[in-house]
Protein backbone atom coordinates (compact mmCIF):
# COMPACT_ATOMS: atom_id res chain seq x y z
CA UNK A 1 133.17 126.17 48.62
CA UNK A 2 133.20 125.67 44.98
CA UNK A 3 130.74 127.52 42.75
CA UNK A 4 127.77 125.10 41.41
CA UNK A 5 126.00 125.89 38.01
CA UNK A 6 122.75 127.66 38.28
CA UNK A 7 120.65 125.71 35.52
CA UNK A 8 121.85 122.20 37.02
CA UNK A 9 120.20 123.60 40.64
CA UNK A 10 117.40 125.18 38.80
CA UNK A 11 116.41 121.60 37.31
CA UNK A 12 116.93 119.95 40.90
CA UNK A 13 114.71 122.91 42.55
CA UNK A 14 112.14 122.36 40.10
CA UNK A 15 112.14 118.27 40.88
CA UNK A 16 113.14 118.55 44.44
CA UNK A 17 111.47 122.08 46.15
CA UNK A 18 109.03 123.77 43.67
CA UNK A 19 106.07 121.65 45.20
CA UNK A 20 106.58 123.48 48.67
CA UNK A 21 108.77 126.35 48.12
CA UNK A 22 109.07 129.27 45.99
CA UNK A 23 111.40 131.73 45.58
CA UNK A 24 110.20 134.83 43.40
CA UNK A 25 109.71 138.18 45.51
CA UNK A 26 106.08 138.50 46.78
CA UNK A 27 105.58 134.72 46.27
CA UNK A 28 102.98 132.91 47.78
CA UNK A 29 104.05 130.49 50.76
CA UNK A 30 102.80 127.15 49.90
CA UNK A 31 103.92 123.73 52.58
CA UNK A 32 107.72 125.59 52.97
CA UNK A 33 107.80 129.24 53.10
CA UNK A 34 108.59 131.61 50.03
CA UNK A 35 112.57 131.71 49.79
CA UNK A 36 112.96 134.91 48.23
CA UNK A 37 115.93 136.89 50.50
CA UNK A 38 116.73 134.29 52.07
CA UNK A 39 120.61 134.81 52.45
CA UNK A 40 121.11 137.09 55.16
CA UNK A 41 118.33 135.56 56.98
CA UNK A 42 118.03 133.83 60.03
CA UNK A 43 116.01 130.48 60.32
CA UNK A 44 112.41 130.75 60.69
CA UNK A 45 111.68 134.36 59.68
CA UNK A 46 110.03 134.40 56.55
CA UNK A 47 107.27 136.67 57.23
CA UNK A 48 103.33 135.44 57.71
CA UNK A 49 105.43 131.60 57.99
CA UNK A 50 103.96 129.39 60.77
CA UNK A 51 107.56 128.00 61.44
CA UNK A 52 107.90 125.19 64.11
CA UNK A 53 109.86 126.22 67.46
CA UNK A 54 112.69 124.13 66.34
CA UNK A 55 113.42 126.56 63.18
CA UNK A 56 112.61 129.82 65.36
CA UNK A 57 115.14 128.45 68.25
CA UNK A 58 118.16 127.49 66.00
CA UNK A 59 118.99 130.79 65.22
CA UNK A 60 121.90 130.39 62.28
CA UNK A 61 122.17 133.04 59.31
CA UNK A 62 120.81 130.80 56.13
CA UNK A 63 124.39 131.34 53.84
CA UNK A 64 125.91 128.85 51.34
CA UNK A 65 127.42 127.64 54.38
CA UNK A 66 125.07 126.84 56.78
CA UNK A 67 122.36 125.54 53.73
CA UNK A 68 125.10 123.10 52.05
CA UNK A 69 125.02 121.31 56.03
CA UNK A 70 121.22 121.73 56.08
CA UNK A 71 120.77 120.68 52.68
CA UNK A 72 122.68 117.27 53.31
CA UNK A 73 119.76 116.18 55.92
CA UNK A 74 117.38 118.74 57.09
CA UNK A 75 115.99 116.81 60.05
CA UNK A 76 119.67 116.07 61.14
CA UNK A 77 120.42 119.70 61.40
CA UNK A 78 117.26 121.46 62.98
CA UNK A 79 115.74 118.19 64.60
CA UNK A 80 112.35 119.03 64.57
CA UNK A 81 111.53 121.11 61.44
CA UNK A 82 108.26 119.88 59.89
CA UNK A 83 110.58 119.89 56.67
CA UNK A 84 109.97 116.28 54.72
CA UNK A 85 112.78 116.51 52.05
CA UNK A 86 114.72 114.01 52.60
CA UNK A 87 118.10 116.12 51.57
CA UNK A 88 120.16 116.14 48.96
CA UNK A 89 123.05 113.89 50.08
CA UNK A 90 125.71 114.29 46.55
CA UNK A 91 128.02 117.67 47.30
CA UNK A 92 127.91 118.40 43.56
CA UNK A 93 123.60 118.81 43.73
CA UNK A 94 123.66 120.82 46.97
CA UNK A 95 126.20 123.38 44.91
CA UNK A 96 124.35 123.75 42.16
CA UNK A 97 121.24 124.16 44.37
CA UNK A 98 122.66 126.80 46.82
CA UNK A 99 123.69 128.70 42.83
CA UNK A 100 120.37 128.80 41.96
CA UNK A 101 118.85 129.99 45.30
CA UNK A 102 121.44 132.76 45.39
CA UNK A 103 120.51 133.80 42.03
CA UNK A 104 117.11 133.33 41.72
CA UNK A 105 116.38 134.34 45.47
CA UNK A 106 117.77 138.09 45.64
């Protein structure tokens, strides 16, 4: 996959995610869990997260992989999450997103 460019995907997390998620260590959970270490992690372990079974059960490692799929339509890929975005359905956005998370998330 093709890098994306980290101040694009900051811009579309601060339109698109900052209302539910954050992503600076020891950040506060708000609708969406904090993000911070989230590559490496499998689906619905943030700790002190009420996740729904659905995330718990699916049981992928989050990677630039497996969130350019879920990015594309969350609800498609873990049918069930309580997750409301909509997803981000241009390839070029879910790049520059997945940048920024990696950066901004470790």
């Amino acid at each position: 996959m093709a890098e994306g460019n980290i101040g694009k995907g900051q811009k579309i997390f601060k339109q698109r995610c900052e209302q539910c998620h954050t992503v600076e260590a020891g950040g506060k959970h708000k609708t969406g869990p904090n993000l911070h270490g989230l590559f490496g992690r499998k689906t619905g372990q943030a700790a002190n997260f009420s996740y729904t079974q659905a995330n718990v059960s699916k049981g992928i490692t989050w990677g630039p992989d497996t969130l350019f799929i879920y990015l594309e339509n969350p609800k498609k890929y873990i049918p069930g999450t309580k997750m409301v975005f909509a997803g981000l359905k241009k390839k070029s956005e879910r790049k520059d997103l997945i940048a920024y998370l990696q950066d901004s998330t470790k």
